[in-house]
PDB file of N, CA and C in Angstrom:
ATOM      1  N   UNK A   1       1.471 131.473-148.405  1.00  0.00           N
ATOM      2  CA  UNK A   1       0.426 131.805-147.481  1.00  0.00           C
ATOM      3  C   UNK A   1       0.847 133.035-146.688  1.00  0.00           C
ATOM      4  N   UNK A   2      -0.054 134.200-146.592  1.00  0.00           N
ATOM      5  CA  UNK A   2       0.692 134.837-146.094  1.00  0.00           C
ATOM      6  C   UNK A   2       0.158 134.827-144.415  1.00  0.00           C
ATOM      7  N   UNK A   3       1.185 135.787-143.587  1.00  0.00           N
ATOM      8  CA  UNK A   3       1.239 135.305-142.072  1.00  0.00           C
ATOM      9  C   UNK A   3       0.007 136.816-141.953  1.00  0.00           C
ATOM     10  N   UNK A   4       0.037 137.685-142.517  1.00  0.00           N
ATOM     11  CA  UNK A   4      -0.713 138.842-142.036  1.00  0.00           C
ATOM     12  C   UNK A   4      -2.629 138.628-141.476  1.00  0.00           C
ATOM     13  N   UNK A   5      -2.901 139.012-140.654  1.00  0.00           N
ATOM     14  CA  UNK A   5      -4.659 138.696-140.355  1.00  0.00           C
ATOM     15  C   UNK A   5      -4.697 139.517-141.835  1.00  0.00           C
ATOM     16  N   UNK A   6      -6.006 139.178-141.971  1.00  0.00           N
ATOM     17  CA  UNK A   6      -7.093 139.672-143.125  1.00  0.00           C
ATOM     18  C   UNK A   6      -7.346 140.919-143.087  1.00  0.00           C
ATOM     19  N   UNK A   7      -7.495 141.761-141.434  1.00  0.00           N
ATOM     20  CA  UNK A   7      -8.367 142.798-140.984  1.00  0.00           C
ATOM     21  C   UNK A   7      -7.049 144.027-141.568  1.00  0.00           C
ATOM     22  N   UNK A   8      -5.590 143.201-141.263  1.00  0.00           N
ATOM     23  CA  UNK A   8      -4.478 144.050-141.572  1.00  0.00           C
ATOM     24  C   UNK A   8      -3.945 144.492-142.765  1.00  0.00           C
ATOM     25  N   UNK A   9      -4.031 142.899-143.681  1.00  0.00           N
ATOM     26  CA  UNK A   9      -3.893 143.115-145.059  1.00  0.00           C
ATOM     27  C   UNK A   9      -4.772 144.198-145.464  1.00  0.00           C
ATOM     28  N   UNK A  10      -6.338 144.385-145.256  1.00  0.00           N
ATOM     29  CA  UNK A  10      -7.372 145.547-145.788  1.00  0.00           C
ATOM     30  C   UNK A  10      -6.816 146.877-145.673  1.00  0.00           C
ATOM     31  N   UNK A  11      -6.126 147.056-144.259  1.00  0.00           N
ATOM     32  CA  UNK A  11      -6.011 148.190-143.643  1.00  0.00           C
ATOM     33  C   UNK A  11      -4.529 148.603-144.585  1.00  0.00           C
ATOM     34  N   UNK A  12      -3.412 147.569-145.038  1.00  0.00           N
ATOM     35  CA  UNK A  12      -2.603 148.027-145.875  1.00  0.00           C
ATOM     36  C   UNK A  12      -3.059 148.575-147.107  1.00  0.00           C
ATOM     37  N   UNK A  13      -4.157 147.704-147.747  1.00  0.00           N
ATOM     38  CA  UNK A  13      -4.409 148.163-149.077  1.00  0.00           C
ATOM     39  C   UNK A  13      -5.280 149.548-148.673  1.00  0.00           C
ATOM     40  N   UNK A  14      -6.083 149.931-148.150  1.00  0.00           N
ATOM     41  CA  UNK A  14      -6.658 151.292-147.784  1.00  0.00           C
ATOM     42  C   UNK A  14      -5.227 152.649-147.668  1.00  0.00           C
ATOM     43  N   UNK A  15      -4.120 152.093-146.925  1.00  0.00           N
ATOM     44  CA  UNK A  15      -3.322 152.929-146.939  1.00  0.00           C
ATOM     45  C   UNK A  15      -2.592 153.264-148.238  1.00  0.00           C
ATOM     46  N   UNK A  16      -1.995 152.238-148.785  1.00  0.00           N
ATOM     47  CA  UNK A  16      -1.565 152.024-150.429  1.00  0.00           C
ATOM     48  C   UNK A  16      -2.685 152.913-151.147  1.00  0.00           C
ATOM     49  N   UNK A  17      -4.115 152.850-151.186  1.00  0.00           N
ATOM     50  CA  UNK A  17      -4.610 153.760-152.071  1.00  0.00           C
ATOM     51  C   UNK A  17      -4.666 155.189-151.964  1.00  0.00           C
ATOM     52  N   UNK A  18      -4.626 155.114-150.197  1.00  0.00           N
ATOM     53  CA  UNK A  18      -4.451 156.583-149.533  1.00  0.00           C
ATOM     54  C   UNK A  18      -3.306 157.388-150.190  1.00  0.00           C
ATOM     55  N   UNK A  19      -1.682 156.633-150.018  1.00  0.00           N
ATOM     56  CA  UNK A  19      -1.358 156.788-150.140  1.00  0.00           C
ATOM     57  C   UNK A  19      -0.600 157.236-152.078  1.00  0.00           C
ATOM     58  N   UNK A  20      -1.107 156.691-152.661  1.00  0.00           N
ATOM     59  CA  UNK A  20      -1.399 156.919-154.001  1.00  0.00           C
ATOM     60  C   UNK A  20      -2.038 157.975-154.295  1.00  0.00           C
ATOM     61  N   UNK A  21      -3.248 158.491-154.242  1.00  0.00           N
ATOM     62  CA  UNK A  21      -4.053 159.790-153.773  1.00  0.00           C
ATOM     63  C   UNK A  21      -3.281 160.852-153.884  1.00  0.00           C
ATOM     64  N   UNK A  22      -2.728 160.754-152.572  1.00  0.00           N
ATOM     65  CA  UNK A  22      -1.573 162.064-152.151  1.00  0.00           C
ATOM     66  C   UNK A  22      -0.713 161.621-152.858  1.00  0.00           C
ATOM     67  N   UNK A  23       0.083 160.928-153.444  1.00  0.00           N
ATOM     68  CA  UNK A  23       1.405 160.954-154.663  1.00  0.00           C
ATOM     69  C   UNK A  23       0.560 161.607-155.982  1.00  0.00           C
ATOM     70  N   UNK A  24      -0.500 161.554-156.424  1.00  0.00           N
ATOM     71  CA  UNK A  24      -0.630 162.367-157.132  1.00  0.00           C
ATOM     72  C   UNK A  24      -1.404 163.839-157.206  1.00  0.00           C
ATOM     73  N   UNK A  25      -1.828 163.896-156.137  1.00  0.00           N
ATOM     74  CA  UNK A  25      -2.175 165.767-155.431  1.00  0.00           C
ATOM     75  C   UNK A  25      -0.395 166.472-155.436  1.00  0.00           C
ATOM     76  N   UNK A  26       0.712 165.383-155.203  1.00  0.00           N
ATOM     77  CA  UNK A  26       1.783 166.404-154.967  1.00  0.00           C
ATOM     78  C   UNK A  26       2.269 166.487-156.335  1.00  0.00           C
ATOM     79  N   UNK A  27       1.962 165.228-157.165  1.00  0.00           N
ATOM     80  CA  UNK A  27       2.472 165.842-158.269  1.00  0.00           C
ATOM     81  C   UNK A  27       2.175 166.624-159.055  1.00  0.00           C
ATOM     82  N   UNK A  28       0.685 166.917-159.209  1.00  0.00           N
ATOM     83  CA  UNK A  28       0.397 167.956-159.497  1.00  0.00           C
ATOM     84  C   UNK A  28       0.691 169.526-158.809  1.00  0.00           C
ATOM     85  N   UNK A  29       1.206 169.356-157.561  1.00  0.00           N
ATOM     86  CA  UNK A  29       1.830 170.739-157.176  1.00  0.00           C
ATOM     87  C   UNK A  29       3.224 170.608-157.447  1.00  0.00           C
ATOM     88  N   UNK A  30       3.979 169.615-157.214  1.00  0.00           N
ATOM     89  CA  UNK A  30       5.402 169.891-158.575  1.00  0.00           C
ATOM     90  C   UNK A  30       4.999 170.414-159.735  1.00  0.00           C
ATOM     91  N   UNK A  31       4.421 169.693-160.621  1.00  0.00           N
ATOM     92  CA  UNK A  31       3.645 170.243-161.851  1.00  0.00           C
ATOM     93  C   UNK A  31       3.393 172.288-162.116  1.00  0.00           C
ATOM     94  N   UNK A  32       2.319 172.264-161.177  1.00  0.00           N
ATOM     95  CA  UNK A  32       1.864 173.501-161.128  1.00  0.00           C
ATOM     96  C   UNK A  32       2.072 174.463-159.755  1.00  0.00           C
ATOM     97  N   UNK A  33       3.328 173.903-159.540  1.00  0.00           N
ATOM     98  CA  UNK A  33       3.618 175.077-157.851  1.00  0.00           C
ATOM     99  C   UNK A  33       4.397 176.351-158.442  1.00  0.00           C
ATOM    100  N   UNK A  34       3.604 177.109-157.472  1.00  0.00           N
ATOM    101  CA  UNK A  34       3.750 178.532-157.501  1.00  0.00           C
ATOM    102  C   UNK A  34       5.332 179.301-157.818  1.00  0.00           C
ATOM    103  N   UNK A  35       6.269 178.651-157.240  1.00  0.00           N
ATOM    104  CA  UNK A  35       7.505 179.174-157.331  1.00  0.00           C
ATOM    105  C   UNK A  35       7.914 177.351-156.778  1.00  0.00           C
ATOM    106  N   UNK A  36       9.370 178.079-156.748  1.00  0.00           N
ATOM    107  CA  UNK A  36      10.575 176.692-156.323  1.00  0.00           C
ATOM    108  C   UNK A  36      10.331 176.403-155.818  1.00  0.00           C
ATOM    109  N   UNK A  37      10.463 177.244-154.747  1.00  0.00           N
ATOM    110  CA  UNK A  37      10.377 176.424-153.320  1.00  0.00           C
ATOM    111  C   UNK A  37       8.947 175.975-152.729  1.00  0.00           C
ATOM    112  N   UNK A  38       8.043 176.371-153.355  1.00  0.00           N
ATOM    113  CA  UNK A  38       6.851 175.097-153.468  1.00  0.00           C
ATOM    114  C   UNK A  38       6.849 174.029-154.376  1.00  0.00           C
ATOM    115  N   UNK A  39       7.289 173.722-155.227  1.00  0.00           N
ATOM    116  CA  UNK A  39       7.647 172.773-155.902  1.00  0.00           C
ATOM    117  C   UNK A  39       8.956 171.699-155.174  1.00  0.00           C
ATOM    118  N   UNK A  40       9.867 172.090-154.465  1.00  0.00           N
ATOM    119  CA  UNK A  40      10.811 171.743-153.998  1.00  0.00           C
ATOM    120  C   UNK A  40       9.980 170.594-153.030  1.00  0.00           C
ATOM    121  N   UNK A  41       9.345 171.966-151.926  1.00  0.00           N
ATOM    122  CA  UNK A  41       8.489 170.926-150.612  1.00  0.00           C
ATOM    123  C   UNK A  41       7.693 169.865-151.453  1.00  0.00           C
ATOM    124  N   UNK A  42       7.324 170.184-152.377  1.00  0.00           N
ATOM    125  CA  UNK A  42       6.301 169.253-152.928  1.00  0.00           C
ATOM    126  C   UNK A  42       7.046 167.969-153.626  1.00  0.00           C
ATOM    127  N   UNK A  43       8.089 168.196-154.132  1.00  0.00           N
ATOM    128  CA  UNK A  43       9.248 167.013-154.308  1.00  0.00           C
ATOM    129  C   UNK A  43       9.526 165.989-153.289  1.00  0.00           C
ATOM    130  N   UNK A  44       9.993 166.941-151.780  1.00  0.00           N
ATOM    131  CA  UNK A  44      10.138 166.229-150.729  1.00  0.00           C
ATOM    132  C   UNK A  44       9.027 165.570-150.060  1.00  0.00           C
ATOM    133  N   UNK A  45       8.006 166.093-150.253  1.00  0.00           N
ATOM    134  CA  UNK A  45       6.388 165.542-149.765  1.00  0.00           C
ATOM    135  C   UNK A  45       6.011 163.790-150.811  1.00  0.00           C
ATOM    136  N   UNK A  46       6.151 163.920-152.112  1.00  0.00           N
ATOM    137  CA  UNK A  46       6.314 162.877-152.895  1.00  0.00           C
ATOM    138  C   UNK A  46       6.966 162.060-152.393  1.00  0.00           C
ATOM    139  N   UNK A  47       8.501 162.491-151.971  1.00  0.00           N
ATOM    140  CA  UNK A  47       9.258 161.196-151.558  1.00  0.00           C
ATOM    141  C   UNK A  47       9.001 160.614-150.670  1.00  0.00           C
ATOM    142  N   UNK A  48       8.425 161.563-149.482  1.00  0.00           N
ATOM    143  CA  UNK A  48       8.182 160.974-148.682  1.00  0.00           C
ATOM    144  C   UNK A  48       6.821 160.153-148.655  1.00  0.00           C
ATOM    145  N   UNK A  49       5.796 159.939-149.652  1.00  0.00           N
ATOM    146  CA  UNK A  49       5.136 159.507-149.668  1.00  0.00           C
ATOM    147  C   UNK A  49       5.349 158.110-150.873  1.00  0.00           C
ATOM    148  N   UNK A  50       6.495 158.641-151.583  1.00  0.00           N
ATOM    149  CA  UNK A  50       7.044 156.967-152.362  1.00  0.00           C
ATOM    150  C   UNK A  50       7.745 156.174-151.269  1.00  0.00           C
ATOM    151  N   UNK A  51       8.189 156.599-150.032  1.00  0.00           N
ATOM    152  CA  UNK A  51       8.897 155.456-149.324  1.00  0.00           C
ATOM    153  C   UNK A  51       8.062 155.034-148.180  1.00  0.00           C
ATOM    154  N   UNK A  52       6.529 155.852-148.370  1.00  0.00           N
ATOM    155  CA  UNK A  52       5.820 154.738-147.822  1.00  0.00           C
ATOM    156  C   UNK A  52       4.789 154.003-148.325  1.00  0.00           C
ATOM    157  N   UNK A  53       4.534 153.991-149.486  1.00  0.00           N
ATOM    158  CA  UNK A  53       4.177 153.241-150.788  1.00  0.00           C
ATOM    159  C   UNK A  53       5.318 151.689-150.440  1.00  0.00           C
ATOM    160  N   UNK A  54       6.423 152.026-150.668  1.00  0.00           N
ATOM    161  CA  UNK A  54       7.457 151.248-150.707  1.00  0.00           C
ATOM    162  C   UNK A  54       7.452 150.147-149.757  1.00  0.00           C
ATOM    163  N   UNK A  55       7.959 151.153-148.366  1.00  0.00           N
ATOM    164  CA  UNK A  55       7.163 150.371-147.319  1.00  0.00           C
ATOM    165  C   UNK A  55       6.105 149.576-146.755  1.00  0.00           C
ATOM    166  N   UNK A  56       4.859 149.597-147.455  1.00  0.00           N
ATOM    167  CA  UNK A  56       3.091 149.379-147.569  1.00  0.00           C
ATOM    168  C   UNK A  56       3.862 147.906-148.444  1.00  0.00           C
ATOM    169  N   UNK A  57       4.446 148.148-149.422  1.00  0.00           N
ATOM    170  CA  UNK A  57       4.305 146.928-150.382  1.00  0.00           C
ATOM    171  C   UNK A  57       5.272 145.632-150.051  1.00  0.00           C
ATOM    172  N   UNK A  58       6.220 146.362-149.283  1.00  0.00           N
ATOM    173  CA  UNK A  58       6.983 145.381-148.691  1.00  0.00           C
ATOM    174  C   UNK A  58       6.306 144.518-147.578  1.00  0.00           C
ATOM    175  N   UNK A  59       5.297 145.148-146.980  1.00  0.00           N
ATOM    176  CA  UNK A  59       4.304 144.169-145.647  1.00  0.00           C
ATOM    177  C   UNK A  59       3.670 143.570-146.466  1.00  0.00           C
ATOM    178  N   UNK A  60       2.754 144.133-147.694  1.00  0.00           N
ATOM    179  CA  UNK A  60       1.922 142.982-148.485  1.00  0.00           C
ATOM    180  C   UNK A  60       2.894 141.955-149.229  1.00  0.00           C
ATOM    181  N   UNK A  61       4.462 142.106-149.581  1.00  0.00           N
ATOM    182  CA  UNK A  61       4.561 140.992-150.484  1.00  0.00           C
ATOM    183  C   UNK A  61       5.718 140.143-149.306  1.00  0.00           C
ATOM    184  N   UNK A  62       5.828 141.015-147.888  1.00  0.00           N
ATOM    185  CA  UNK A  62       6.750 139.752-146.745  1.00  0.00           C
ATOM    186  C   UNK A  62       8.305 139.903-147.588  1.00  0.00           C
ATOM    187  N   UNK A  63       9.199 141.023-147.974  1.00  0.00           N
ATOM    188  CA  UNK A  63      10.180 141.478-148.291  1.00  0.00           C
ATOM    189  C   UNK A  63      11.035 142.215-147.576  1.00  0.00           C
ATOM    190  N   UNK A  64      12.032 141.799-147.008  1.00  0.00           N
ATOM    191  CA  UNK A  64      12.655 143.106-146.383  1.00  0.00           C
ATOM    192  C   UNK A  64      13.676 144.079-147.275  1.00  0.00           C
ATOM    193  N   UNK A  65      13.816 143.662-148.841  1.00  0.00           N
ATOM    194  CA  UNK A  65      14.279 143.546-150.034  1.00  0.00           C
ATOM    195  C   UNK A  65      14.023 145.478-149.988  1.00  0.00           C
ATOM    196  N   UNK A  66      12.666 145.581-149.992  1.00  0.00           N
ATOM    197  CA  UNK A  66      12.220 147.076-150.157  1.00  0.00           C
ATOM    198  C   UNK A  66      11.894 147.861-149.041  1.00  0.00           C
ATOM    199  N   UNK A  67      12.592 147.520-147.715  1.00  0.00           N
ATOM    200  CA  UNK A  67      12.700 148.056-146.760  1.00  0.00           C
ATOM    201  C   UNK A  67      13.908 148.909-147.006  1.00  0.00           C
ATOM    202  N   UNK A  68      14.765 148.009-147.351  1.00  0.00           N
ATOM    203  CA  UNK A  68      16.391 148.639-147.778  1.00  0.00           C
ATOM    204  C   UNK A  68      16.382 149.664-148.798  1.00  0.00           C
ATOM    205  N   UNK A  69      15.475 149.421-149.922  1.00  0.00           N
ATOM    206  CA  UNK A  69      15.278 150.167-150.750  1.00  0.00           C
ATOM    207  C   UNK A  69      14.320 151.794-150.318  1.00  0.00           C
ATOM    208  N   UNK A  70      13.575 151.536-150.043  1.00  0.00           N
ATOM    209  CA  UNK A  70      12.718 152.781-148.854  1.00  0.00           C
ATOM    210  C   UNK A  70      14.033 153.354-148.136  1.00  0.00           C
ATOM    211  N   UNK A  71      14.591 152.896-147.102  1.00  0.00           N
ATOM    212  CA  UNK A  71      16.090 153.593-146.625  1.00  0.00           C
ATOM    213  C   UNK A  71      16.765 154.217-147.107  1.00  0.00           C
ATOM    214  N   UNK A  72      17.201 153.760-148.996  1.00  0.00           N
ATOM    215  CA  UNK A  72      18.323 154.546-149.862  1.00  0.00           C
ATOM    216  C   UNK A  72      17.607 155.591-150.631  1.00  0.00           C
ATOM    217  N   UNK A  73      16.420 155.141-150.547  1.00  0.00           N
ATOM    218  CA  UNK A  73      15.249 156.414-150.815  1.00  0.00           C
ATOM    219  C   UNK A  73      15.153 157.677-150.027  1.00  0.00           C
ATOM    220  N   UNK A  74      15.177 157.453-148.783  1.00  0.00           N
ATOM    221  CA  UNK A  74      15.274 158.295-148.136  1.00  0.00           C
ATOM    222  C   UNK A  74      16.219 159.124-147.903  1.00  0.00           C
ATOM    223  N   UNK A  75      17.537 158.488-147.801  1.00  0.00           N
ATOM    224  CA  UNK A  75      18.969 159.508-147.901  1.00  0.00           C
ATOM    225  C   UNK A  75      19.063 159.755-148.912  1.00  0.00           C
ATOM    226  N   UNK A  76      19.253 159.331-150.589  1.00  0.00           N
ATOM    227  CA  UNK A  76      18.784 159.883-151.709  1.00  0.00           C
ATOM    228  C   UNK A  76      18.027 161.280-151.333  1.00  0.00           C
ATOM    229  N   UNK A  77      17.020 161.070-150.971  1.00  0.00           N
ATOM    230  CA  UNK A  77      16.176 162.384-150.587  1.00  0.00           C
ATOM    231  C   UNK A  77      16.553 163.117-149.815  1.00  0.00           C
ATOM    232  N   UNK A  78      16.915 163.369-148.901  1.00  0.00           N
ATOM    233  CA  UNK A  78      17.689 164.236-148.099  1.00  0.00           C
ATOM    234  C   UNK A  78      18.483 164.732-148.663  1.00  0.00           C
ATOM    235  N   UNK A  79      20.066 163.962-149.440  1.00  0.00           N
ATOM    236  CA  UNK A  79      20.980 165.017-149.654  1.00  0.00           C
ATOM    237  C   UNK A  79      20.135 165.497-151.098  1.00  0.00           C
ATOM    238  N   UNK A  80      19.134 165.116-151.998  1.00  0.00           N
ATOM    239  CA  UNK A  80      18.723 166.404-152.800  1.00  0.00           C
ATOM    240  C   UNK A  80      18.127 167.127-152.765  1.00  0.00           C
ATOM    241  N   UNK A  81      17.694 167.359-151.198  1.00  0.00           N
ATOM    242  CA  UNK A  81      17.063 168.658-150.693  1.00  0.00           C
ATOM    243  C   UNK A  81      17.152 169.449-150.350  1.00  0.00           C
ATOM    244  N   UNK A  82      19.066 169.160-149.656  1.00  0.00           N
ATOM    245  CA  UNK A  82      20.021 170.010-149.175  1.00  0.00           C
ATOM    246  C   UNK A  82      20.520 170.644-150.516  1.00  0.00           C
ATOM    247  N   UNK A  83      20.736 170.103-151.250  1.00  0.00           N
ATOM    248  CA  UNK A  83      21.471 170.615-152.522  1.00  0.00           C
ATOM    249  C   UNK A  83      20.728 171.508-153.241  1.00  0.00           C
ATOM    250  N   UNK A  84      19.342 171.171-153.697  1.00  0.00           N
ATOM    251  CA  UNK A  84      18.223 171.543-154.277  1.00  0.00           C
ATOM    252  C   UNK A  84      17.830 173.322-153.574  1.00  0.00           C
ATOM    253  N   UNK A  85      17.862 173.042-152.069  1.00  0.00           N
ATOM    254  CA  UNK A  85      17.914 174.083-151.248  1.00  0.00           C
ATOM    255  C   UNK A  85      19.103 175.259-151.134  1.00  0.00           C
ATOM    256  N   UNK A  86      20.116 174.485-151.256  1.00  0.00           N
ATOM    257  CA  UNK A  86      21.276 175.486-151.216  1.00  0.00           C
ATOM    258  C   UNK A  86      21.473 176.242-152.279  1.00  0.00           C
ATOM    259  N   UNK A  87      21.253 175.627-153.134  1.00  0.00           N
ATOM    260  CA  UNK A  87      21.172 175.814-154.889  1.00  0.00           C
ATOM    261  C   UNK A  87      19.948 176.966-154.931  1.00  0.00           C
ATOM    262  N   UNK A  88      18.640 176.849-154.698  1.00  0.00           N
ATOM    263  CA  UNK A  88      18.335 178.124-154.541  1.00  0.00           C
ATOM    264  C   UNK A  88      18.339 178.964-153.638  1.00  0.00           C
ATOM    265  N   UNK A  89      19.273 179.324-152.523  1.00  0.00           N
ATOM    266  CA  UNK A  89      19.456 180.185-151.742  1.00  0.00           C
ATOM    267  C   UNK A  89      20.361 180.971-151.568  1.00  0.00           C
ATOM    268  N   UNK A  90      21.680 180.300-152.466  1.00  0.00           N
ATOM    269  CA  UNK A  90      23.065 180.909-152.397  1.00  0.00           C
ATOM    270  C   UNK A  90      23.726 180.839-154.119  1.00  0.00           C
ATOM    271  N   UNK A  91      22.394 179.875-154.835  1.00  0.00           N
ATOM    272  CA  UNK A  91      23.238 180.367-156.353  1.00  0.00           C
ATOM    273  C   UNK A  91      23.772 178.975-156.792  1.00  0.00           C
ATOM    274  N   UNK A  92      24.507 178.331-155.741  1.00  0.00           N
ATOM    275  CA  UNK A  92      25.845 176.978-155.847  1.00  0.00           C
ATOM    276  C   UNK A  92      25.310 175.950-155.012  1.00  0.00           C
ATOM    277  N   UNK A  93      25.917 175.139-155.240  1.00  0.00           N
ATOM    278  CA  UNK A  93      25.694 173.774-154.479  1.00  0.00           C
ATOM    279  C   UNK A  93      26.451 173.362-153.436  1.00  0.00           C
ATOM    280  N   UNK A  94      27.876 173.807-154.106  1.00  0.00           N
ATOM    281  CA  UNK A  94      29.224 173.595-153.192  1.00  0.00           C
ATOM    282  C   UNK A  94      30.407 174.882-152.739  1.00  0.00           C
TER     283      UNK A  94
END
């Protein structure tokens, strides 16, 4: 049974589709972005929109399982943006 009102559960699934929407508008600008570094932002824009997908699904299924997972998502993402970034600005990574 779940503990969520009804009015909230709706308002998750509206965001989940929202949020689906925009995961695939960015992938199509990974896909077809202009240069790197629009493709890059558009990498980081995805992620940040898979860890709140992630997040959304963890309130509908009462998990804190993919809360943790959303978290390692997120630093995952960070250091390959730094890298991703450095990598095209200076040539190297390290």
């Amino acid at each position: 049974m779940s503990a969520l009102h009804p009015l909230v559960q709706i308002g998750i699934q509206l965001v989940l589709v929202v949020l689906v929407i925009l995961l695939v508008l960015s992938s199509y600008r990974v896909w077809r972005g202009p240069s790197p570094a629009d493709r890059l932002q558009a990498i980081d824009t995805a992620n940040g929109l898979l860890i709140g997908i992630i997040i959304a699904l963890s309130l509908v299924q009462e998990t804190a399982l993919l809360i943790d997972v959303g978290i390692a998502l997120a630093a995952l993402g960070f250091a390959g943006t730094l890298a991703v970034s450095r990598y095209l600005s200076e040539g190297k990574v390290f």
